[in-house]
ModelCIF file with pLDDT and N, C-alpha, C, O atoms, coordinates in Angstrom:
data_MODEL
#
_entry.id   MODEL 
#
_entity.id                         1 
_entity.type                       polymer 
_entity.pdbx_number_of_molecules   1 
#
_entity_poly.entity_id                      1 
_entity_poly.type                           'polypeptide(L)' 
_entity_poly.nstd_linkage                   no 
_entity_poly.nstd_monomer                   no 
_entity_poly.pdbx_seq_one_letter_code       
;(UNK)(UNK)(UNK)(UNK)(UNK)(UNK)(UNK)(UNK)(UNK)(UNK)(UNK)(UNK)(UNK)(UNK)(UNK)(UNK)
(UNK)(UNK)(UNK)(UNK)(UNK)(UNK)(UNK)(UNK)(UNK)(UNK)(UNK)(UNK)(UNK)(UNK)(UNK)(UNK)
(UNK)(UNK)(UNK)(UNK)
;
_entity_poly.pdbx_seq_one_letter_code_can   XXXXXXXXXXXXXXXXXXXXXXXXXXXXXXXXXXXX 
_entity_poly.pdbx_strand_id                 A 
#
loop_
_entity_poly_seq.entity_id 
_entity_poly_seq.num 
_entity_poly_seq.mon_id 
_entity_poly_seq.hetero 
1 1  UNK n 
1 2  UNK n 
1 3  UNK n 
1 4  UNK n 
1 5  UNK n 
1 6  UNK n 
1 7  UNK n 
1 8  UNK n 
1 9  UNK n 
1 10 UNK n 
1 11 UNK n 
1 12 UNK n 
1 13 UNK n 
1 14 UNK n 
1 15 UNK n 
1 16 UNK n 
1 17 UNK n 
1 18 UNK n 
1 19 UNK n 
1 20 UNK n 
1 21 UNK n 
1 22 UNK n 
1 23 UNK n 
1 24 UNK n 
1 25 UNK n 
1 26 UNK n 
1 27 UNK n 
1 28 UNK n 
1 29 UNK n 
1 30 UNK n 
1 31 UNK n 
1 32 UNK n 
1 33 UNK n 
1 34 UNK n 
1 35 UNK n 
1 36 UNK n 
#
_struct_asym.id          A 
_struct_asym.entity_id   1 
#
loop_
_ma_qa_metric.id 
_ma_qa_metric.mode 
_ma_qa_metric.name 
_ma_qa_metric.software_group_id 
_ma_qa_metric.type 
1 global pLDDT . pLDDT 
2 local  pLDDT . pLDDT 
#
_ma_qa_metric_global.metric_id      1 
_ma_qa_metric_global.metric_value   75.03 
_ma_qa_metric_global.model_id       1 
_ma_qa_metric_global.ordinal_id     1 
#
loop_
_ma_qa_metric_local.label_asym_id 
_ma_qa_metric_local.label_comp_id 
_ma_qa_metric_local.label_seq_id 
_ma_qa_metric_local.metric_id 
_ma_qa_metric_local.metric_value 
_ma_qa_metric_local.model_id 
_ma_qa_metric_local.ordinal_id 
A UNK 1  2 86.00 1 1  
A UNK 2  2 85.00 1 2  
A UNK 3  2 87.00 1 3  
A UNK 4  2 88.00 1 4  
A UNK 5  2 85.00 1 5  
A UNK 6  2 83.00 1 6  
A UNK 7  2 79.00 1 7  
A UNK 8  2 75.00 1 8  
A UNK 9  2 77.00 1 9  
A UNK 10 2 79.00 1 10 
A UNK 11 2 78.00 1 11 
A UNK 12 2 80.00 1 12 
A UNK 13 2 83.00 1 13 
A UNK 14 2 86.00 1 14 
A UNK 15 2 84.00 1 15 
A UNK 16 2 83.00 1 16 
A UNK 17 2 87.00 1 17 
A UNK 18 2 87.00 1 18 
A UNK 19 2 84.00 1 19 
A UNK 20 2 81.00 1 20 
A UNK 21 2 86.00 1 21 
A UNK 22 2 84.00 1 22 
A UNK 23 2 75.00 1 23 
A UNK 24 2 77.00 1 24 
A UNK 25 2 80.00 1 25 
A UNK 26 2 74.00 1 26 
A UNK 27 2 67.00 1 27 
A UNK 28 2 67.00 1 28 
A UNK 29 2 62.00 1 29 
A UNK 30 2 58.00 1 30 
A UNK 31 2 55.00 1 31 
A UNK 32 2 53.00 1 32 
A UNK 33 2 52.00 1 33 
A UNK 34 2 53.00 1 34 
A UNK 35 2 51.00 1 35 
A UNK 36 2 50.00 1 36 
#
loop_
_atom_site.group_PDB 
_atom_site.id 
_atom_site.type_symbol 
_atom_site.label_atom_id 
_atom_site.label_alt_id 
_atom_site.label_comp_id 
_atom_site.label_asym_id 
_atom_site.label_entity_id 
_atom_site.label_seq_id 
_atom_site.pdbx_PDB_ins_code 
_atom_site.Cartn_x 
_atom_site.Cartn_y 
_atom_site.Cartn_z 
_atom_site.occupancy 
_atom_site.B_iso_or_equiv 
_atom_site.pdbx_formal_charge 
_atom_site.auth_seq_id 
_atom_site.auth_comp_id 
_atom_site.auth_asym_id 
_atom_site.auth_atom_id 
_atom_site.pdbx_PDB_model_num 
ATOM 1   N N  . UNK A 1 1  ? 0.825   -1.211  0.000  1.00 86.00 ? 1  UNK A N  1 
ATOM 2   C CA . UNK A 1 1  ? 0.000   0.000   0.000  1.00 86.00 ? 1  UNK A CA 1 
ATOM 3   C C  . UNK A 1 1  ? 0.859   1.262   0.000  1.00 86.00 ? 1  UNK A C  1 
ATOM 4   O O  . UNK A 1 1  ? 0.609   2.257   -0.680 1.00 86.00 ? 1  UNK A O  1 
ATOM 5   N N  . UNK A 1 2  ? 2.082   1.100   0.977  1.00 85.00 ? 2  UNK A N  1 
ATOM 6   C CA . UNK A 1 2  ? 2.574   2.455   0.859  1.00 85.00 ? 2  UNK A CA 1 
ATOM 7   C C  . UNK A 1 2  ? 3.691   2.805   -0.146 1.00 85.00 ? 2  UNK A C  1 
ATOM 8   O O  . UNK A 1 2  ? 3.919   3.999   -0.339 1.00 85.00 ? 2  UNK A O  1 
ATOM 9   N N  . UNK A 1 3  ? 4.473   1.785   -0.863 1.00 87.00 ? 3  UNK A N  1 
ATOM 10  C CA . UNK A 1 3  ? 5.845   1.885   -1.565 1.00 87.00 ? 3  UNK A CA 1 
ATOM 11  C C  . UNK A 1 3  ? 4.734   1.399   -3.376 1.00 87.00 ? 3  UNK A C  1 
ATOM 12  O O  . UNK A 1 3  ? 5.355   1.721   -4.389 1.00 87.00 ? 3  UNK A O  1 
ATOM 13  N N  . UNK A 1 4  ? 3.731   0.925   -3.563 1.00 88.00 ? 4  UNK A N  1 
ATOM 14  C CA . UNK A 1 4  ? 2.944   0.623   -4.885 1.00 88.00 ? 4  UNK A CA 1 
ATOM 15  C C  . UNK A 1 4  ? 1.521   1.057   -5.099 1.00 88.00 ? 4  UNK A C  1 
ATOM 16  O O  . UNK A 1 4  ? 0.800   0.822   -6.069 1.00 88.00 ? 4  UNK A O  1 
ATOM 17  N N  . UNK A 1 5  ? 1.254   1.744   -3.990 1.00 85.00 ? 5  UNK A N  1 
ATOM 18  C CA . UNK A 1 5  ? 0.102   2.336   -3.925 1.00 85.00 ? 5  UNK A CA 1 
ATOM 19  C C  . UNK A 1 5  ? -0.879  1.678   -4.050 1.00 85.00 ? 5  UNK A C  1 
ATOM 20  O O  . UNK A 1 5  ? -1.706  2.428   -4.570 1.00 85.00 ? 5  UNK A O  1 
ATOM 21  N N  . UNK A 1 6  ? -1.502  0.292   -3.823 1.00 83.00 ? 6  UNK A N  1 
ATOM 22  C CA . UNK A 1 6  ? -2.092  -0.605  -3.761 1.00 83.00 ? 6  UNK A CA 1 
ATOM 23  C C  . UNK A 1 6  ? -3.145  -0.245  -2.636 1.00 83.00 ? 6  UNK A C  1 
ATOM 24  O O  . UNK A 1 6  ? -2.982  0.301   -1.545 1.00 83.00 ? 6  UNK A O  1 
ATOM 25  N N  . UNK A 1 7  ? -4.588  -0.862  -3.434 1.00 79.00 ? 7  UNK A N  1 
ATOM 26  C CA . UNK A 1 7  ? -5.732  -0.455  -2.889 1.00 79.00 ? 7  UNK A CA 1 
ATOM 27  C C  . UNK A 1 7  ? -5.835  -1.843  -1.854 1.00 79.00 ? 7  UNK A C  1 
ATOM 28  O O  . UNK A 1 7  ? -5.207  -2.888  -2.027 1.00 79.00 ? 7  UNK A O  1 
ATOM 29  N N  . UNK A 1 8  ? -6.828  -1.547  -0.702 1.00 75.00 ? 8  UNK A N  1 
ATOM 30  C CA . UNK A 1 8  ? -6.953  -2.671  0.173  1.00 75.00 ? 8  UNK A CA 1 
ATOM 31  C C  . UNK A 1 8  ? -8.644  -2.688  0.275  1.00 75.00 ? 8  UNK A C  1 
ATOM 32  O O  . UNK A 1 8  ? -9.234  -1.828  0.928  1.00 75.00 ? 8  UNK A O  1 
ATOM 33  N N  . UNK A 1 9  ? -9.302  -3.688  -0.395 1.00 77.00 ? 9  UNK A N  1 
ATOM 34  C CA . UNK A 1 9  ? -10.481 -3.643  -0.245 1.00 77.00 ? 9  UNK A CA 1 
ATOM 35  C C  . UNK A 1 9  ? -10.984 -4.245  1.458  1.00 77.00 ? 9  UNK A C  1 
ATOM 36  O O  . UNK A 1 9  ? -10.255 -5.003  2.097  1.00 77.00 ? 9  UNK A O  1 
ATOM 37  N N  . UNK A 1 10 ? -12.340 -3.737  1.990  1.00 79.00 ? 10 UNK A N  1 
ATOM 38  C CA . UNK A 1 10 ? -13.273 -4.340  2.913  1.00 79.00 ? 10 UNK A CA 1 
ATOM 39  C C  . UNK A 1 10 ? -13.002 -5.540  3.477  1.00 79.00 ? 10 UNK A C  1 
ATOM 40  O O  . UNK A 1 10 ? -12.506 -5.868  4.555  1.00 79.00 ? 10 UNK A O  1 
ATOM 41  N N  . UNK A 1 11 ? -13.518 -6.270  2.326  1.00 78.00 ? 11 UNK A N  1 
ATOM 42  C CA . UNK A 1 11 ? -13.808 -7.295  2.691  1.00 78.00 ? 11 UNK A CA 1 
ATOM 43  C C  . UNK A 1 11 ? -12.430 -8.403  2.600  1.00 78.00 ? 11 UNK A C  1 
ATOM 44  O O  . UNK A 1 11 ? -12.526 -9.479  3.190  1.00 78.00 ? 11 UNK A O  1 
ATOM 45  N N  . UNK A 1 12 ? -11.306 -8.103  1.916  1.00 80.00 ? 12 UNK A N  1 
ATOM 46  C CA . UNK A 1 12 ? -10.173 -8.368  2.322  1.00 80.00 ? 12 UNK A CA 1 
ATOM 47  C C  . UNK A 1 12 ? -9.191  -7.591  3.636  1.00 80.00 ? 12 UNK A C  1 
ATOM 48  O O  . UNK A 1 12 ? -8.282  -8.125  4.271  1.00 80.00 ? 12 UNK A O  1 
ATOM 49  N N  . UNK A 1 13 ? -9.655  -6.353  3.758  1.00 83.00 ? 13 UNK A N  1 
ATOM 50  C CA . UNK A 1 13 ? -9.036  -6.675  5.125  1.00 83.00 ? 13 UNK A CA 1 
ATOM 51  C C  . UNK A 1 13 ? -9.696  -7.621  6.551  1.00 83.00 ? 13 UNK A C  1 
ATOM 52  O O  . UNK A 1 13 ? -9.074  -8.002  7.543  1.00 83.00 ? 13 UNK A O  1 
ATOM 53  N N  . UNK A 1 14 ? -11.054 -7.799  6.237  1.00 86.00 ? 14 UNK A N  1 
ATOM 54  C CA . UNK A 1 14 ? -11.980 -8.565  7.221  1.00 86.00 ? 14 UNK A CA 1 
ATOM 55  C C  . UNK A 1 14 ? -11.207 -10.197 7.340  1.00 86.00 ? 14 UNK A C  1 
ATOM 56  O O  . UNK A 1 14 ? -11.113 -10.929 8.325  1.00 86.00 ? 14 UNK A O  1 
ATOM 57  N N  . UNK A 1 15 ? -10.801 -10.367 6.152  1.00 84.00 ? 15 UNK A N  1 
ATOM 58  C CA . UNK A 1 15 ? -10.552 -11.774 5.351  1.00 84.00 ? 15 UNK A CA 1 
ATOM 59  C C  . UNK A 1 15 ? -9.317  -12.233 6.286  1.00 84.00 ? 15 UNK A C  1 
ATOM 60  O O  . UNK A 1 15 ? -9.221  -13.267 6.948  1.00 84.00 ? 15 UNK A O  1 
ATOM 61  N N  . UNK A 1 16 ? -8.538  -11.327 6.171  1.00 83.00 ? 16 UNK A N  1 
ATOM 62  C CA . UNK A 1 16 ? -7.048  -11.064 6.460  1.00 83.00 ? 16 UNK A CA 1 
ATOM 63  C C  . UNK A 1 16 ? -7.205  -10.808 8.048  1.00 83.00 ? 16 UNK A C  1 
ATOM 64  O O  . UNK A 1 16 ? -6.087  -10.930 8.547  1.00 83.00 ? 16 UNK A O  1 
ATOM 65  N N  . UNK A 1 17 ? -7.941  -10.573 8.793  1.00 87.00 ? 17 UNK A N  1 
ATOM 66  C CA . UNK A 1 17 ? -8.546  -10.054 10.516 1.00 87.00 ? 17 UNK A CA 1 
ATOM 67  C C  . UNK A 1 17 ? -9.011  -11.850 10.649 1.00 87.00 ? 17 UNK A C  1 
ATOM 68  O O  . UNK A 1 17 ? -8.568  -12.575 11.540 1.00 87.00 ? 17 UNK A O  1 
ATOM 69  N N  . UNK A 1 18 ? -9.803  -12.233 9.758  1.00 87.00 ? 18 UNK A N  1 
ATOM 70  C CA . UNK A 1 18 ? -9.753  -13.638 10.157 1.00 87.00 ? 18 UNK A CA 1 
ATOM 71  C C  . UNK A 1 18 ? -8.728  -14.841 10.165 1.00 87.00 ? 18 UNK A C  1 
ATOM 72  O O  . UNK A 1 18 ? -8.684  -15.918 10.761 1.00 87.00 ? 18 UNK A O  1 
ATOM 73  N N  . UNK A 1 19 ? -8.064  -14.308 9.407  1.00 84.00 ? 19 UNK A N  1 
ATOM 74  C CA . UNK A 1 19 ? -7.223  -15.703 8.730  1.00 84.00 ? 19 UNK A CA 1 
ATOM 75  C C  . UNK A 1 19 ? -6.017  -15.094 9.679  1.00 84.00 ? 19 UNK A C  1 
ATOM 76  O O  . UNK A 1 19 ? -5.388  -16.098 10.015 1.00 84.00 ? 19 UNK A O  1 
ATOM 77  N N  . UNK A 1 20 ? -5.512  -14.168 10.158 1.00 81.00 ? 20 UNK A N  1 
ATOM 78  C CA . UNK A 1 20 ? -4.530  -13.470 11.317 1.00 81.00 ? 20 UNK A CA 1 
ATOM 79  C C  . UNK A 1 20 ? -4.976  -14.243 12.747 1.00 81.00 ? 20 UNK A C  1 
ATOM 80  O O  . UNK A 1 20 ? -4.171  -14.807 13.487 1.00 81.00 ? 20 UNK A O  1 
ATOM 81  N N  . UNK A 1 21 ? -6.115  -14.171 12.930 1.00 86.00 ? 21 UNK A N  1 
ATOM 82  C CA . UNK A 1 21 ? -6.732  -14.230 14.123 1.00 86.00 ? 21 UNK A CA 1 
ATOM 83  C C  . UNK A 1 21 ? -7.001  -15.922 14.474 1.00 86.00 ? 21 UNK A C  1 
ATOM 84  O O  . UNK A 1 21 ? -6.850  -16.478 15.561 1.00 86.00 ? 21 UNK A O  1 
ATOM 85  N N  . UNK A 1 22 ? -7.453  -16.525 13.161 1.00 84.00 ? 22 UNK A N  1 
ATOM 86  C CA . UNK A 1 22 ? -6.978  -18.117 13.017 1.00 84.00 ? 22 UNK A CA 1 
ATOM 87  C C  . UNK A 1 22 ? -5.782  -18.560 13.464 1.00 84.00 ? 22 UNK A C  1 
ATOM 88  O O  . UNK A 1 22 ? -5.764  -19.432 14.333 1.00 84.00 ? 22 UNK A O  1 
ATOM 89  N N  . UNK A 1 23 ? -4.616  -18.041 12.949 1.00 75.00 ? 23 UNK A N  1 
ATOM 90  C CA . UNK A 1 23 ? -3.346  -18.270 13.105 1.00 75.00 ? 23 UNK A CA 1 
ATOM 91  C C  . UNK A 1 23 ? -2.586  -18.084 14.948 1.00 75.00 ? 23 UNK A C  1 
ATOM 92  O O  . UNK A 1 23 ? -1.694  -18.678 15.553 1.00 75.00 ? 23 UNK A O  1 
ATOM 93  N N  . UNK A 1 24 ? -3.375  -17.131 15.232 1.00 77.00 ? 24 UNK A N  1 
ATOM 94  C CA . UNK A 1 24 ? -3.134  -16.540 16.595 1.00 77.00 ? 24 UNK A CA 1 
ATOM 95  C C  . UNK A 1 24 ? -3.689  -17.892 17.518 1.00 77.00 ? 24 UNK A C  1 
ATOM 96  O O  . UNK A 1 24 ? -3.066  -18.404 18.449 1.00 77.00 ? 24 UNK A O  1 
ATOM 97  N N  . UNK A 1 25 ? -4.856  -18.263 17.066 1.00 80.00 ? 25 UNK A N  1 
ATOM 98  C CA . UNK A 1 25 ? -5.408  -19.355 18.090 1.00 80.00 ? 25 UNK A CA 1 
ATOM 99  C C  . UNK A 1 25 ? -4.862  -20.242 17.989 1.00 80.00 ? 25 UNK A C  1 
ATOM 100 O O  . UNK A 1 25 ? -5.017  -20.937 18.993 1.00 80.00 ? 25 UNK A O  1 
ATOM 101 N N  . UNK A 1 26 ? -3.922  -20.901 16.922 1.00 74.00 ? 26 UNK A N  1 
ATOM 102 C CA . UNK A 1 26 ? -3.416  -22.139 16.413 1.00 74.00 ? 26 UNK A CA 1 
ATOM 103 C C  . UNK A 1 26 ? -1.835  -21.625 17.504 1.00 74.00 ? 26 UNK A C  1 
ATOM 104 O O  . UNK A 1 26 ? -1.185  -22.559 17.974 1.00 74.00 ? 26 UNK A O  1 
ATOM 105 N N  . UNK A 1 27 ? -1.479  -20.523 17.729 1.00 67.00 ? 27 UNK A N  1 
ATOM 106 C CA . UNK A 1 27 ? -0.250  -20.538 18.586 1.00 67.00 ? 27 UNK A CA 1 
ATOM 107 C C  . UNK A 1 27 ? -0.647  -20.737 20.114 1.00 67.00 ? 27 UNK A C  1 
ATOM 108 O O  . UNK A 1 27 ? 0.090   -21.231 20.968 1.00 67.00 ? 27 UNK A O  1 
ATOM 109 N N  . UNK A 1 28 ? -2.199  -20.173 20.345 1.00 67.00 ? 28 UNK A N  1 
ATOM 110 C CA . UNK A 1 28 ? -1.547  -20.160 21.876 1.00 67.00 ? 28 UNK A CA 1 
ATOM 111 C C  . UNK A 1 28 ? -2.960  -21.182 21.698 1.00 67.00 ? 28 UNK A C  1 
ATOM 112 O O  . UNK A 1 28 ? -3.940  -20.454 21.541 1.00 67.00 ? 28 UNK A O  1 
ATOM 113 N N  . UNK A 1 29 ? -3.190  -22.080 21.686 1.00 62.00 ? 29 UNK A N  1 
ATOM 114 C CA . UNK A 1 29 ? -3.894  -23.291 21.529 1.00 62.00 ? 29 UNK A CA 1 
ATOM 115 C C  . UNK A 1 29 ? -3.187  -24.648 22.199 1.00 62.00 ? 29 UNK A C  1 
ATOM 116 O O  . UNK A 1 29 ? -3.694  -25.604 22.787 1.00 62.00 ? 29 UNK A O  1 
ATOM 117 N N  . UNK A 1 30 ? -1.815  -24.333 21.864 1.00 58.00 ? 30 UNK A N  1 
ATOM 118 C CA . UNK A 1 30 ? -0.624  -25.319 21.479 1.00 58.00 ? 30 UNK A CA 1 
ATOM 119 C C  . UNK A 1 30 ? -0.583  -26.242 22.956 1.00 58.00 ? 30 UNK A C  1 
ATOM 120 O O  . UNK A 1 30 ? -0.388  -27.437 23.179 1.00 58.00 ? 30 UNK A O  1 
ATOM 121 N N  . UNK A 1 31 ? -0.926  -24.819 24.009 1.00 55.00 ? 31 UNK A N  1 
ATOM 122 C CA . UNK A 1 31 ? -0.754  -25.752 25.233 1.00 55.00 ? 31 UNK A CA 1 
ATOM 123 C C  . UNK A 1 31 ? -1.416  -26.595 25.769 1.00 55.00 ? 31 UNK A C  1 
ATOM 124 O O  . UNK A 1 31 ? -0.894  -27.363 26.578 1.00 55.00 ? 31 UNK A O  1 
ATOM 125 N N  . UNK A 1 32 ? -2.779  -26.667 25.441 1.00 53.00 ? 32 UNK A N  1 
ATOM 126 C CA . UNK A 1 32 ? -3.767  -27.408 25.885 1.00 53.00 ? 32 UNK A CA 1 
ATOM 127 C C  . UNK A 1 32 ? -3.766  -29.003 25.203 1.00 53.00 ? 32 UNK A C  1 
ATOM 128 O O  . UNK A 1 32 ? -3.220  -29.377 24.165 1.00 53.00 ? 32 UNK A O  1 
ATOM 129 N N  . UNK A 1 33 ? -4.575  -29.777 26.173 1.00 52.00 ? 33 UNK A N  1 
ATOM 130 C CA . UNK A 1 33 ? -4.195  -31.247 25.699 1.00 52.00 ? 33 UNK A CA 1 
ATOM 131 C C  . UNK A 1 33 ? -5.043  -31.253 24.395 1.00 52.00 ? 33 UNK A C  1 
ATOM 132 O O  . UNK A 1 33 ? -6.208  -31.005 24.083 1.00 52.00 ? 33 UNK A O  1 
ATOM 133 N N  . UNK A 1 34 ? -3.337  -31.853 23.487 1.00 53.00 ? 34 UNK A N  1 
ATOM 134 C CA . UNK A 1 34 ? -4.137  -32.283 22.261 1.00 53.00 ? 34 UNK A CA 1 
ATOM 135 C C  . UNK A 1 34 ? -4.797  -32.913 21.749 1.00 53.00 ? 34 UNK A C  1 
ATOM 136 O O  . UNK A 1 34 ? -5.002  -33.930 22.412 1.00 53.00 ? 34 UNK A O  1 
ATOM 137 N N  . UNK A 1 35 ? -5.548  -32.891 20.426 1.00 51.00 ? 35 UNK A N  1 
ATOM 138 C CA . UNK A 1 35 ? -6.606  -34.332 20.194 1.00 51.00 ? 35 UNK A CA 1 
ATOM 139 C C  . UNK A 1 35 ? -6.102  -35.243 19.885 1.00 51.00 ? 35 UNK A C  1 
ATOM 140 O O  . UNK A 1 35 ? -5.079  -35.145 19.207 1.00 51.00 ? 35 UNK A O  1 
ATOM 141 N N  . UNK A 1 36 ? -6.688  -36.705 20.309 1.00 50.00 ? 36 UNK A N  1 
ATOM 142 C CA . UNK A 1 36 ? -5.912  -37.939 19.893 1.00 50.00 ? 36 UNK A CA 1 
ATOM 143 C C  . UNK A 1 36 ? -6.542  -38.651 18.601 1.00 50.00 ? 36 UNK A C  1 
ATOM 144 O O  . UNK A 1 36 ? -6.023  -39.668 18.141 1.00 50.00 ? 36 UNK A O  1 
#
């Protein structure tokens, strides 16, 4: 966005808030007993 001037649509930053926020639970998830 800032060095190509690239547009950031809505519903890709929502996309990107989910798929961030997925990733976040998959780290601190880690400690709890896993599934067998």
């Amino acid at each position: 966005s800032a060095l190509l001037g690239e547009t950031v649509q809505p519903n890709f930053i929502m996309g990107s808030v989910l798929i961030i926020a997925g990733l976040i639970l998959t780290r601190f998830g880690q400690t709890m007993k896993p599934v067998r």
